[in-house]
PDB file of N, CA and C in Angstrom:
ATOM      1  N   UNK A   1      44.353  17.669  26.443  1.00  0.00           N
ATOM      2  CA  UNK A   1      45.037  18.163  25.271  1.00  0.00           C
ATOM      3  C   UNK A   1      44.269  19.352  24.722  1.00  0.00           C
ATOM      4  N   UNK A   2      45.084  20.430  24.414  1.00  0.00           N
ATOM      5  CA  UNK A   2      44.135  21.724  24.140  1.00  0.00           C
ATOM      6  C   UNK A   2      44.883  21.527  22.848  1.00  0.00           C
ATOM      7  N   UNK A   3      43.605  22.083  22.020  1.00  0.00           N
ATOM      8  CA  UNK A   3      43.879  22.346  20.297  1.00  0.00           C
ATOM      9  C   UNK A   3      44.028  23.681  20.220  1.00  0.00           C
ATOM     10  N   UNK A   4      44.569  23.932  18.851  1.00  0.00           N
ATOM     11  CA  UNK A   4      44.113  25.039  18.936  1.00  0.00           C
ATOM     12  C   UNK A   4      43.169  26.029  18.312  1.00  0.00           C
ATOM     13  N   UNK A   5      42.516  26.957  18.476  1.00  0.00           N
ATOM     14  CA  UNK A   5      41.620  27.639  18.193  1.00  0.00           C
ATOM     15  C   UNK A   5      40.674  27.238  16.635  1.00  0.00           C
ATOM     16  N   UNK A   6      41.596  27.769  15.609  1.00  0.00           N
ATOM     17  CA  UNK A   6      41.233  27.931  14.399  1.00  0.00           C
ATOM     18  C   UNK A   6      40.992  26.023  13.711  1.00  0.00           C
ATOM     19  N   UNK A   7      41.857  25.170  14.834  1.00  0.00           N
ATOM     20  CA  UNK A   7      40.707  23.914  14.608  1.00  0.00           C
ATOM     21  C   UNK A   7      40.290  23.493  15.371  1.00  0.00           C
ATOM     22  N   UNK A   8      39.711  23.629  16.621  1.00  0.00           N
ATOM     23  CA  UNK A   8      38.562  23.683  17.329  1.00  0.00           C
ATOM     24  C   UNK A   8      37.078  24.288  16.422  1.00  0.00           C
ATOM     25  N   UNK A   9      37.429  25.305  15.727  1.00  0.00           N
ATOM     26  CA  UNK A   9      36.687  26.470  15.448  1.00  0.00           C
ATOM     27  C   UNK A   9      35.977  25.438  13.818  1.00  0.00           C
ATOM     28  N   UNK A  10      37.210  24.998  13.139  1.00  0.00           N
ATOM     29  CA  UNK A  10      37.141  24.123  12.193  1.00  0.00           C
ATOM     30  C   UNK A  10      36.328  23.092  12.182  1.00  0.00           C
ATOM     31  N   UNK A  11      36.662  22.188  13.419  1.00  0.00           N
ATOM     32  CA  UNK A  11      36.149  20.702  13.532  1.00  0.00           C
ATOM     33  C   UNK A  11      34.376  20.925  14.191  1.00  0.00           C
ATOM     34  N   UNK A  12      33.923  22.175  14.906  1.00  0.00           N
ATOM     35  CA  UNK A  12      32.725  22.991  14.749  1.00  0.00           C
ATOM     36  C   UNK A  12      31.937  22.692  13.965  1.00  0.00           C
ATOM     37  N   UNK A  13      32.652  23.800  12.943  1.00  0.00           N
ATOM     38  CA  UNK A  13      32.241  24.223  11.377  1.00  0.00           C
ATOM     39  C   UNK A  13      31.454  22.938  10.910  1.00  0.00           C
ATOM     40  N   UNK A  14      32.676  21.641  10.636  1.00  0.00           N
ATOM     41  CA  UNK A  14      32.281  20.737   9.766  1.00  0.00           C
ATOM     42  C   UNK A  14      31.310  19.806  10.579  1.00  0.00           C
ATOM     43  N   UNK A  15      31.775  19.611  12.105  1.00  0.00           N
ATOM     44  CA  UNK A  15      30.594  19.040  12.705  1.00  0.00           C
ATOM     45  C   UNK A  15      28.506  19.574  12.398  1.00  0.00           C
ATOM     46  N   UNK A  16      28.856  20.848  12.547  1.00  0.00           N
ATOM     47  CA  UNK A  16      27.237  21.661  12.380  1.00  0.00           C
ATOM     48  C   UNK A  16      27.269  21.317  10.838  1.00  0.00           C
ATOM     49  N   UNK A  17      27.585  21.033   9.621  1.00  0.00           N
ATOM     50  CA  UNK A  17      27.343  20.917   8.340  1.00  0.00           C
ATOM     51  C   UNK A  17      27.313  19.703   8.579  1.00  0.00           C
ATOM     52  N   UNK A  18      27.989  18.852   8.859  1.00  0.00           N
ATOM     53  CA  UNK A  18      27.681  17.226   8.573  1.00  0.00           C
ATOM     54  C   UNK A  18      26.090  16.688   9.311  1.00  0.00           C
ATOM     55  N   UNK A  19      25.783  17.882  10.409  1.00  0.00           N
ATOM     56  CA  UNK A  19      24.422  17.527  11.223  1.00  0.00           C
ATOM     57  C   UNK A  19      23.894  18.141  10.533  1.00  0.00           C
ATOM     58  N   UNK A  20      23.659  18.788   9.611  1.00  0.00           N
ATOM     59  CA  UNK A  20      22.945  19.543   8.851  1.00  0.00           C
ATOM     60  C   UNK A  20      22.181  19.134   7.417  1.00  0.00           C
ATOM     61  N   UNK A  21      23.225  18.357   6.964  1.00  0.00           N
ATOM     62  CA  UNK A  21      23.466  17.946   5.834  1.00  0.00           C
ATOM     63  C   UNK A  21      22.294  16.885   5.497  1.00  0.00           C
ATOM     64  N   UNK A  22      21.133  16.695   4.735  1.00  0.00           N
ATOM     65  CA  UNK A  22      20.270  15.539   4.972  1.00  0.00           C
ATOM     66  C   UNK A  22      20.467  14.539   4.442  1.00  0.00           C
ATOM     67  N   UNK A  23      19.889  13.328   5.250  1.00  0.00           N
ATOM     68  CA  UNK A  23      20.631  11.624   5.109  1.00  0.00           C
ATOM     69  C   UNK A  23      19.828  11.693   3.929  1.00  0.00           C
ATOM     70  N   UNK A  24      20.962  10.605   2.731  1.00  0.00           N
ATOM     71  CA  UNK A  24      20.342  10.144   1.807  1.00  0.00           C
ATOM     72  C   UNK A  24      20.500   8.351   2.041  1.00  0.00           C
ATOM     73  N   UNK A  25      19.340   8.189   1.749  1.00  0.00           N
ATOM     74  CA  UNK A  25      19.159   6.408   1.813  1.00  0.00           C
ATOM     75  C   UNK A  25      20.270   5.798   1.040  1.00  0.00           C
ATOM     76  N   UNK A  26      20.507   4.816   1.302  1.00  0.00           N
ATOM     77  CA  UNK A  26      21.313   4.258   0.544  1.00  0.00           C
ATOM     78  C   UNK A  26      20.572   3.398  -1.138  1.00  0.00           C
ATOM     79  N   UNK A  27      19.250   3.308  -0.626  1.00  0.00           N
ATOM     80  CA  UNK A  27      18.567   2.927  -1.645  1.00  0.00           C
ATOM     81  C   UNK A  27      18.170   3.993  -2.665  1.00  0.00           C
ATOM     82  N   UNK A  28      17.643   4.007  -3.620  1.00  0.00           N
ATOM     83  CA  UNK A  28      16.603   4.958  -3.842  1.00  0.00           C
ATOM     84  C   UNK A  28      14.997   4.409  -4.023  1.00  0.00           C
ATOM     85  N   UNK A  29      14.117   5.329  -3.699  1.00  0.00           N
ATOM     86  CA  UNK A  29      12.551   4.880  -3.446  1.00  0.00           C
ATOM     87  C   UNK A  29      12.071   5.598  -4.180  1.00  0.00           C
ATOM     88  N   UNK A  30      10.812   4.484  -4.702  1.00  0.00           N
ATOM     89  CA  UNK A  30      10.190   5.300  -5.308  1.00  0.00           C
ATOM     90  C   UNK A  30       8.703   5.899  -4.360  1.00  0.00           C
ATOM     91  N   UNK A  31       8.431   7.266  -4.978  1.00  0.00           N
ATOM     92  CA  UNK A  31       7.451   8.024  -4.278  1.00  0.00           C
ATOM     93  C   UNK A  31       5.964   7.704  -4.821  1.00  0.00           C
ATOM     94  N   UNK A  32       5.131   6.899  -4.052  1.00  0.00           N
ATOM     95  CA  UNK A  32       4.098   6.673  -4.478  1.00  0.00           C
ATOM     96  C   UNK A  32       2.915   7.865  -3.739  1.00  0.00           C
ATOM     97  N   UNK A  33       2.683   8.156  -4.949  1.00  0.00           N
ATOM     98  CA  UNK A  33       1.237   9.752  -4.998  1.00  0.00           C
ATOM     99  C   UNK A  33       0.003   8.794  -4.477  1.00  0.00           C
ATOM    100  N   UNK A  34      -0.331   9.481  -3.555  1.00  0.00           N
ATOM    101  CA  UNK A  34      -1.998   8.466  -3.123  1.00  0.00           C
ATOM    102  C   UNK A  34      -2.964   9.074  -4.140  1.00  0.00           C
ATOM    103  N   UNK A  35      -3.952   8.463  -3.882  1.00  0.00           N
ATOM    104  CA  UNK A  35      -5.143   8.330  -4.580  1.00  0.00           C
ATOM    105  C   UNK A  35      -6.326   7.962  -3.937  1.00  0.00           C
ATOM    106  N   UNK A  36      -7.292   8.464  -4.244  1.00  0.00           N
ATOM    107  CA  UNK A  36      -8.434   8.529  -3.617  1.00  0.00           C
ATOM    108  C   UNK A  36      -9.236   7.320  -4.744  1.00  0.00           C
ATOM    109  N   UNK A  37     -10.198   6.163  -3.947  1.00  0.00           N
ATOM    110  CA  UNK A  37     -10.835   5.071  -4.554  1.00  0.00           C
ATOM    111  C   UNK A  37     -12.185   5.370  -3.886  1.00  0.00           C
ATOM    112  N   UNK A  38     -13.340   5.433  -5.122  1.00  0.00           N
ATOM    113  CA  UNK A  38     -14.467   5.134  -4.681  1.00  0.00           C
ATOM    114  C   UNK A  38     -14.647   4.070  -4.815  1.00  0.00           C
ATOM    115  N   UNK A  39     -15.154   3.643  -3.472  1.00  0.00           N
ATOM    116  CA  UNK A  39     -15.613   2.120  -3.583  1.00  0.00           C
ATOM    117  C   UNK A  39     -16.483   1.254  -4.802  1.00  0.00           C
ATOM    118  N   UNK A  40     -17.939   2.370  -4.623  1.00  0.00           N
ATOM    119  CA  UNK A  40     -18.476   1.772  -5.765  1.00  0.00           C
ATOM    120  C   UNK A  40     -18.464   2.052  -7.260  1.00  0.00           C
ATOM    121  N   UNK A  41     -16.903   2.574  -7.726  1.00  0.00           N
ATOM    122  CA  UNK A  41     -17.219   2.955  -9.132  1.00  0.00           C
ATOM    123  C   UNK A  41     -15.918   2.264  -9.613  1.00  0.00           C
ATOM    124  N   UNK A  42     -14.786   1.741  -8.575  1.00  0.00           N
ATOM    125  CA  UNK A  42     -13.492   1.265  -9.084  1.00  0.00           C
ATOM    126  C   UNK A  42     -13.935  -0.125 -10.004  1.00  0.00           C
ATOM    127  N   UNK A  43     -13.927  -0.241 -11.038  1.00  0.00           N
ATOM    128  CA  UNK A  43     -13.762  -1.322 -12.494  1.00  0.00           C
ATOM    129  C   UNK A  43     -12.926  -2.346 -12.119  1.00  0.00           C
ATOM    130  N   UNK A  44     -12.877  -3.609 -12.102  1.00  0.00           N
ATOM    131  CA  UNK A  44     -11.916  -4.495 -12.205  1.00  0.00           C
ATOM    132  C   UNK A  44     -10.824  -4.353 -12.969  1.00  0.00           C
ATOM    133  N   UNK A  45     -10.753  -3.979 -14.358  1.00  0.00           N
ATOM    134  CA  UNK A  45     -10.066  -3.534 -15.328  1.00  0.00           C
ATOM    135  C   UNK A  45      -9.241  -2.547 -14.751  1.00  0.00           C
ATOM    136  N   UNK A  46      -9.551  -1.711 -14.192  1.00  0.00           N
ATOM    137  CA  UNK A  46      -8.640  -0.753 -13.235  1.00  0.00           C
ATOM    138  C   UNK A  46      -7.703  -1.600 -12.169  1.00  0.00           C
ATOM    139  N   UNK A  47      -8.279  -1.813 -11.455  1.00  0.00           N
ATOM    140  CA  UNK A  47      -7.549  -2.943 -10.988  1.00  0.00           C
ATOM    141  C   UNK A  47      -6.636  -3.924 -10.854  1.00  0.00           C
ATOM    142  N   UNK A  48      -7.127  -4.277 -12.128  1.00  0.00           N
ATOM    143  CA  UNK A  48      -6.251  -5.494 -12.785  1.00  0.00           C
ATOM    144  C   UNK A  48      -4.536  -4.764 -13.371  1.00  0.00           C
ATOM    145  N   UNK A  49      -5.188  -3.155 -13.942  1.00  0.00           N
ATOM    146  CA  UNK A  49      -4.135  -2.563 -14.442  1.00  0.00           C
ATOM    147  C   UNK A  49      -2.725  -2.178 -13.845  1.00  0.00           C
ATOM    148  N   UNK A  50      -3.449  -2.280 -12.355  1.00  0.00           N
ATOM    149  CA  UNK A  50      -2.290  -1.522 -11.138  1.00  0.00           C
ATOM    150  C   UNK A  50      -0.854  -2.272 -10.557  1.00  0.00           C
ATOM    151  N   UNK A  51      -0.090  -2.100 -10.467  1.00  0.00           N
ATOM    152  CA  UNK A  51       0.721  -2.810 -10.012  1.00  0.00           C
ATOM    153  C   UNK A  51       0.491  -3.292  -8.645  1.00  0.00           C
ATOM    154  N   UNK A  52       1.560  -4.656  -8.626  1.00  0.00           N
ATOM    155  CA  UNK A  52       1.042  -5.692  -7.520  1.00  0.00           C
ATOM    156  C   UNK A  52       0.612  -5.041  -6.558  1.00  0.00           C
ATOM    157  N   UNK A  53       2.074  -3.682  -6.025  1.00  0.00           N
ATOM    158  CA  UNK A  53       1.686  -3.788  -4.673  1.00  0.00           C
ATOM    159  C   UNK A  53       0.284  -3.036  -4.587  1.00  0.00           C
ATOM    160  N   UNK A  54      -0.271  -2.318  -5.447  1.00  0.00           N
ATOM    161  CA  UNK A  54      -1.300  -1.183  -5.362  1.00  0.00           C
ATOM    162  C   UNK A  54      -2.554  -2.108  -5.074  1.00  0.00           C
ATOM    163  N   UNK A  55      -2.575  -3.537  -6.530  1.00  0.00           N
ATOM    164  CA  UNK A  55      -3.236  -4.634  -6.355  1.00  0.00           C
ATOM    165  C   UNK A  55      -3.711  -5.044  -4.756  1.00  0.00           C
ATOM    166  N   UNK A  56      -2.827  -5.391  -3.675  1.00  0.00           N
ATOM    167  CA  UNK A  56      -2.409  -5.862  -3.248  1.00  0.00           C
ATOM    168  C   UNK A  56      -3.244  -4.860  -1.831  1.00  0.00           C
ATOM    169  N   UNK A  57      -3.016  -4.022  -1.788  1.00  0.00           N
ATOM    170  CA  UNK A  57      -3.511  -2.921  -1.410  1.00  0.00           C
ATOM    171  C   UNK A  57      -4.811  -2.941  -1.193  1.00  0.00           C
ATOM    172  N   UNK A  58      -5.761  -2.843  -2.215  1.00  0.00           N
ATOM    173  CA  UNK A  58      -6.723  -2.675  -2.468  1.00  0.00           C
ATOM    174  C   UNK A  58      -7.455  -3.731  -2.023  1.00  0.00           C
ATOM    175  N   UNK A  59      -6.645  -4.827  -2.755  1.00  0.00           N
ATOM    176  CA  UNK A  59      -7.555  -6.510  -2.305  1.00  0.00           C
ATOM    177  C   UNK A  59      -7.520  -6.522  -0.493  1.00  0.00           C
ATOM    178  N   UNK A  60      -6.416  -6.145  -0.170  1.00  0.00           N
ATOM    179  CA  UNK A  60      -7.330  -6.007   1.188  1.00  0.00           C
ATOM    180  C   UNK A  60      -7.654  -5.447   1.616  1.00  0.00           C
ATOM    181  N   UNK A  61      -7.882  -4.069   1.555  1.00  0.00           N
ATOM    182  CA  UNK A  61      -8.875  -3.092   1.929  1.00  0.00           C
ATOM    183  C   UNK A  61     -10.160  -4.026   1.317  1.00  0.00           C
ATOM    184  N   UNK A  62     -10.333  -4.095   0.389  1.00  0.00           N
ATOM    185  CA  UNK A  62     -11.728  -4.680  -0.405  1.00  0.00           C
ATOM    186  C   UNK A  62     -12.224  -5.786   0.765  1.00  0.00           C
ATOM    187  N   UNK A  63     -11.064  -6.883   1.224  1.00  0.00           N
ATOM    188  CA  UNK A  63     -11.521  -8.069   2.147  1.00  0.00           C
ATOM    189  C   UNK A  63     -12.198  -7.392   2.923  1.00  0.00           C
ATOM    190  N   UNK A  64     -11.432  -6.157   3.923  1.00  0.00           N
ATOM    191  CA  UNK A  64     -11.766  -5.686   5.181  1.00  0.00           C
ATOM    192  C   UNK A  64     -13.026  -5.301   5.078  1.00  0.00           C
ATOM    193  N   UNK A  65     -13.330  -4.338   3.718  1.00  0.00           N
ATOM    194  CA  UNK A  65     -14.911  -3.912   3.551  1.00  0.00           C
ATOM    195  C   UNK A  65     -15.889  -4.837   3.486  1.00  0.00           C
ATOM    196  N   UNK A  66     -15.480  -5.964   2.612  1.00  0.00           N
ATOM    197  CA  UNK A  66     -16.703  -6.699   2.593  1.00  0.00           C
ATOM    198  C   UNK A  66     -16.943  -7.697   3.699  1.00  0.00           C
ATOM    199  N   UNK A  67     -16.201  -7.637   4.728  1.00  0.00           N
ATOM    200  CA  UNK A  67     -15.815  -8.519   5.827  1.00  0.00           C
ATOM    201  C   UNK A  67     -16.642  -7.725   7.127  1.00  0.00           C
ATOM    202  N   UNK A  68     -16.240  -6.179   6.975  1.00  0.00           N
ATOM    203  CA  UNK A  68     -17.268  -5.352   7.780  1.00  0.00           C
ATOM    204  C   UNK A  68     -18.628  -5.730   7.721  1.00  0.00           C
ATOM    205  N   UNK A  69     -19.056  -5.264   6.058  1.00  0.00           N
ATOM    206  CA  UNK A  69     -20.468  -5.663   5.578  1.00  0.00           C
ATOM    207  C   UNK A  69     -21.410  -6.536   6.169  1.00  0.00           C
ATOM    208  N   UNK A  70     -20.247  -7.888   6.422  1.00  0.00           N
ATOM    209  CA  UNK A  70     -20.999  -9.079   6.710  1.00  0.00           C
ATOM    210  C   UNK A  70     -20.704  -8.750   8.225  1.00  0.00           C
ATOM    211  N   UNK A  71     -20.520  -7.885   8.635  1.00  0.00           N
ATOM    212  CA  UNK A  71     -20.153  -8.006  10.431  1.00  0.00           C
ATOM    213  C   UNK A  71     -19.942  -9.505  10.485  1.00  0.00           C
ATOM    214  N   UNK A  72     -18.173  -9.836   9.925  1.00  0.00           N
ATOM    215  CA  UNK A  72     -17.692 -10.797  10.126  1.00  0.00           C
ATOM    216  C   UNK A  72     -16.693 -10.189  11.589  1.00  0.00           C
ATOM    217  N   UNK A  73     -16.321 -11.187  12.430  1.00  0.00           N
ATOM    218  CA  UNK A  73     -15.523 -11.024  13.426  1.00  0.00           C
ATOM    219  C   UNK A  73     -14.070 -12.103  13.365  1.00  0.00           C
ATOM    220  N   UNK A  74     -14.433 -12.848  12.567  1.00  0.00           N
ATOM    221  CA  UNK A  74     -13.351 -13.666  12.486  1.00  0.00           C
ATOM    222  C   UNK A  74     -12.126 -13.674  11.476  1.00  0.00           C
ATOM    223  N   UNK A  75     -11.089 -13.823  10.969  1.00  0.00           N
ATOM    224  CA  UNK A  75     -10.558 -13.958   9.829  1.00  0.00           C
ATOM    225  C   UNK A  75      -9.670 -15.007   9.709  1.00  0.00           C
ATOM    226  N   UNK A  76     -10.119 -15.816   8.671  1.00  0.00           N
ATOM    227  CA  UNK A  76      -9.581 -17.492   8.330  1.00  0.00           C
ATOM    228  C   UNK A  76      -9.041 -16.761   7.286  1.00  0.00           C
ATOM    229  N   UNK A  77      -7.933 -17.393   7.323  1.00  0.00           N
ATOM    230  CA  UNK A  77      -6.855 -17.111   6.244  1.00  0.00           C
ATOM    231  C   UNK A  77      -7.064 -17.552   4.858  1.00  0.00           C
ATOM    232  N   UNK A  78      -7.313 -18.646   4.905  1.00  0.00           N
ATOM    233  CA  UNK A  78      -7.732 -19.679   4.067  1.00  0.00           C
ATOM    234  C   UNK A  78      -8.986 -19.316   3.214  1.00  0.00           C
ATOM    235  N   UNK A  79     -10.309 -19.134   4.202  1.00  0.00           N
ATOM    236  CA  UNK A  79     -11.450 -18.828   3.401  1.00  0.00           C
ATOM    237  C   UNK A  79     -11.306 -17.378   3.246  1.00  0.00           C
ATOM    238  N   UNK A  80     -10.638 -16.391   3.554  1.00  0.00           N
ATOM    239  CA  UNK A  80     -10.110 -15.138   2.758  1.00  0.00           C
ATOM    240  C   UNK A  80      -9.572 -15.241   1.511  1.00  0.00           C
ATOM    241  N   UNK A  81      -8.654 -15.778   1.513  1.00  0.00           N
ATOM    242  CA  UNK A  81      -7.707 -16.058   0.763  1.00  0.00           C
ATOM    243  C   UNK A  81      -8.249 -16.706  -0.714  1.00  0.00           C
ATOM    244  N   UNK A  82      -9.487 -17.385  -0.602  1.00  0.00           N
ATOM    245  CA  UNK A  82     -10.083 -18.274  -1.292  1.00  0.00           C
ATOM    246  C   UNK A  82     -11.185 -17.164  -2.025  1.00  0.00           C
ATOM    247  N   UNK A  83     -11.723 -16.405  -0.828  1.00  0.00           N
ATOM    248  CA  UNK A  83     -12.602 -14.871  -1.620  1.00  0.00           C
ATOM    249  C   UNK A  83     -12.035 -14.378  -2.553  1.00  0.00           C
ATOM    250  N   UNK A  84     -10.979 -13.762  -2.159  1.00  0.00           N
ATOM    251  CA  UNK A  84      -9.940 -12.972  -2.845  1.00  0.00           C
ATOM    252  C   UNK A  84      -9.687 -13.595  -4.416  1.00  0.00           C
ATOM    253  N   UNK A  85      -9.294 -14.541  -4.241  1.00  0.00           N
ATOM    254  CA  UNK A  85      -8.977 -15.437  -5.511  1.00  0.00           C
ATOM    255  C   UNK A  85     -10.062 -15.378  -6.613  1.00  0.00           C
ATOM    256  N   UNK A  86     -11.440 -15.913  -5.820  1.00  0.00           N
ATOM    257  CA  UNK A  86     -13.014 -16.255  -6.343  1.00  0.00           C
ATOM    258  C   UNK A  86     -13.060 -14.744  -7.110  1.00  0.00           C
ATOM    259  N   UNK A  87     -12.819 -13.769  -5.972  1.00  0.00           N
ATOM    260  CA  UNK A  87     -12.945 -12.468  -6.995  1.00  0.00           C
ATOM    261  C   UNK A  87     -12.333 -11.843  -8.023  1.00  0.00           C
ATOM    262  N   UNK A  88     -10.493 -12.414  -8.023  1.00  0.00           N
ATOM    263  CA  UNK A  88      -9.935 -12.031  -9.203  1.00  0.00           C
ATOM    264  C   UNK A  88     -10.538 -12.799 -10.133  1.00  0.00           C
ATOM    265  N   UNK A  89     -10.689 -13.715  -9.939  1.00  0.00           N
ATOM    266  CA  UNK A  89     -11.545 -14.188 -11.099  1.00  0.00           C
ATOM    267  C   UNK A  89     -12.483 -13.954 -12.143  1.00  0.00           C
ATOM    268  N   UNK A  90     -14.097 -13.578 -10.899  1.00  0.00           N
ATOM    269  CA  UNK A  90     -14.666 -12.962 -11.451  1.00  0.00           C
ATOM    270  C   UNK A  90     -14.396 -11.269 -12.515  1.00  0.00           C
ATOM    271  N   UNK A  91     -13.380 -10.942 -12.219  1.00  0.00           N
ATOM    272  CA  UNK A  91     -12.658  -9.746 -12.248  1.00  0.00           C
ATOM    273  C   UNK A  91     -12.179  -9.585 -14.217  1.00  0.00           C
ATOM    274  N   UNK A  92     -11.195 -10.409 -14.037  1.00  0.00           N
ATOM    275  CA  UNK A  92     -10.694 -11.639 -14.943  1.00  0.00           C
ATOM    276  C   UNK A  92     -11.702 -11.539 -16.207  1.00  0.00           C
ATOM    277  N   UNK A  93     -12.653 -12.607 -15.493  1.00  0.00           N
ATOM    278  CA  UNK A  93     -14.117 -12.682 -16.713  1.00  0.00           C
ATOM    279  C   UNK A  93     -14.924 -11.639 -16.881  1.00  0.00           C
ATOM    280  N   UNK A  94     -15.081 -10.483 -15.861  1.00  0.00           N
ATOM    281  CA  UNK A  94     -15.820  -9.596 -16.634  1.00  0.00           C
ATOM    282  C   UNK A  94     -14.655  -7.693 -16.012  1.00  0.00           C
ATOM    283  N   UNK A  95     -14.449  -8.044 -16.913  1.00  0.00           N
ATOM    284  CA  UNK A  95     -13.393  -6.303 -16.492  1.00  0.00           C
ATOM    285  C   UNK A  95     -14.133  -5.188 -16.386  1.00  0.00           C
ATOM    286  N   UNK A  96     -15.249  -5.103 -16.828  1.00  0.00           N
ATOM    287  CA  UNK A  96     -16.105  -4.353 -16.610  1.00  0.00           C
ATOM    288  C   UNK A  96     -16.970  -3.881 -15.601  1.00  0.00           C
ATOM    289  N   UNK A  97     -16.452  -4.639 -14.716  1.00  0.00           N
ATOM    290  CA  UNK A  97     -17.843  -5.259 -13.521  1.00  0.00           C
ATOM    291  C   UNK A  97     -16.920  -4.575 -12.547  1.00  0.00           C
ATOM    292  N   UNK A  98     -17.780  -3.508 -11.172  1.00  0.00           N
ATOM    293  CA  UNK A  98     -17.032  -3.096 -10.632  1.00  0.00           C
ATOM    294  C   UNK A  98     -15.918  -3.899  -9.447  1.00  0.00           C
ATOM    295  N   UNK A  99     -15.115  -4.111  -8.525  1.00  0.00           N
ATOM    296  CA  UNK A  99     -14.151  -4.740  -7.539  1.00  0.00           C
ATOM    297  C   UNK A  99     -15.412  -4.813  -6.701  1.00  0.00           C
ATOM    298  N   UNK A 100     -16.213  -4.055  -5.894  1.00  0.00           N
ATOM    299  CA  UNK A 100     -16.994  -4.308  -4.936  1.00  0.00           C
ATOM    300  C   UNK A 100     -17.880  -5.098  -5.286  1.00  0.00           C
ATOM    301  N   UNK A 101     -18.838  -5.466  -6.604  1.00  0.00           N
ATOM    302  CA  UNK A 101     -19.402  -6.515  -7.341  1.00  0.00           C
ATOM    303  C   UNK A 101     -18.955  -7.491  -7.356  1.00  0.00           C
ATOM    304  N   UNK A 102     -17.476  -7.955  -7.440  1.00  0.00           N
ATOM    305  CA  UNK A 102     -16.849  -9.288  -7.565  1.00  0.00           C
ATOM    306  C   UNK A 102     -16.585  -9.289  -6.066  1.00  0.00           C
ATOM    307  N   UNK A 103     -16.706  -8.475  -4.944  1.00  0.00           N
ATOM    308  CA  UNK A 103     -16.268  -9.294  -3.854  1.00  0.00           C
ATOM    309  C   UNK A 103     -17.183  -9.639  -3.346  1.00  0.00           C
ATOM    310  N   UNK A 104     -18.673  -9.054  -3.305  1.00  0.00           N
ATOM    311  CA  UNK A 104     -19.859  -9.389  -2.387  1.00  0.00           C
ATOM    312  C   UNK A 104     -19.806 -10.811  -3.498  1.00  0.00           C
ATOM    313  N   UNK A 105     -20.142 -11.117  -5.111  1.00  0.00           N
ATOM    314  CA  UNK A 105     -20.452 -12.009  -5.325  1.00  0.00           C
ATOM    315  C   UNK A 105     -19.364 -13.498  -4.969  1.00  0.00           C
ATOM    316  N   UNK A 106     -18.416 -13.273  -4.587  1.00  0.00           N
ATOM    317  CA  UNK A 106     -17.364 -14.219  -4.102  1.00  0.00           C
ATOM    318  C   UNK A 106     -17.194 -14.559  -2.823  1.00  0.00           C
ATOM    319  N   UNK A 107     -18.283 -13.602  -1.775  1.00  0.00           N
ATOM    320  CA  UNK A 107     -18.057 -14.078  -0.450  1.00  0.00           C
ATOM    321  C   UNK A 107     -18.951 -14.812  -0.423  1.00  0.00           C
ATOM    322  N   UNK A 108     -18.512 -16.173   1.078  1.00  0.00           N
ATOM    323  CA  UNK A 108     -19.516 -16.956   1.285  1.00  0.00           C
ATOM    324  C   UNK A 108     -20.435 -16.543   1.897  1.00  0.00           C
ATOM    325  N   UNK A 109     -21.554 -17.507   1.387  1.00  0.00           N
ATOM    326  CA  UNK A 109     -22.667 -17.533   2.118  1.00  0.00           C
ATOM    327  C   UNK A 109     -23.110 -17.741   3.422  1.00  0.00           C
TER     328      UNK A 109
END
């Protein structure tokens, strides 16, 4: 079946604009700006302030560091999980006290 010209020429047109055109999500997202954390100066109080997922974030980066530290090789869920906690805690009781302070003092011995 031959078309003719001027919509051939048409269905083109709108094809190259519709490939052109950039996808919008169906959601909208929000854009999270990174940030740079020094280890040893981030405050619990800071911390505490951030939203979950940033929270969330951090607490395990924090595990992984202090898990390096100890040239741990293993990871129990459980006795992680139990650090983590030990340290919001400490966190909690003194807001002042930096995140890397509450995790060395919360890992086991």
């Amino acid at each position: 079946m031959d078309l003719p010209r001027p919509v051939m020429l048409t269905a083109w047109c709108v094809g190259v604009v519709a490939a052109t055109l950039p996808v919008v999500s169906a959601q909208a997202q929000m854009t999270v700006v990174p940030r740079v954390v020094h280890m040893e100066q981030l405050k619990c109080a800071e911390l505490l302030s951030l939203s979950s997922e940033r929270q969330d974030r951090l607490l395990i980066y924090f595990d992984g560091y202090v898990a390096g530290m100890r040239r741990q090789t293993t990871w129990d869920e459980r006795v992680e999980g139990e650090m983590i906690d030990r340290a919001i805690g400490l966190c909690k009781a003194d807001p002042s006290e930096t995140v890397l302070s509450a995790f060395i003092k919360a890992a086991p011995r």
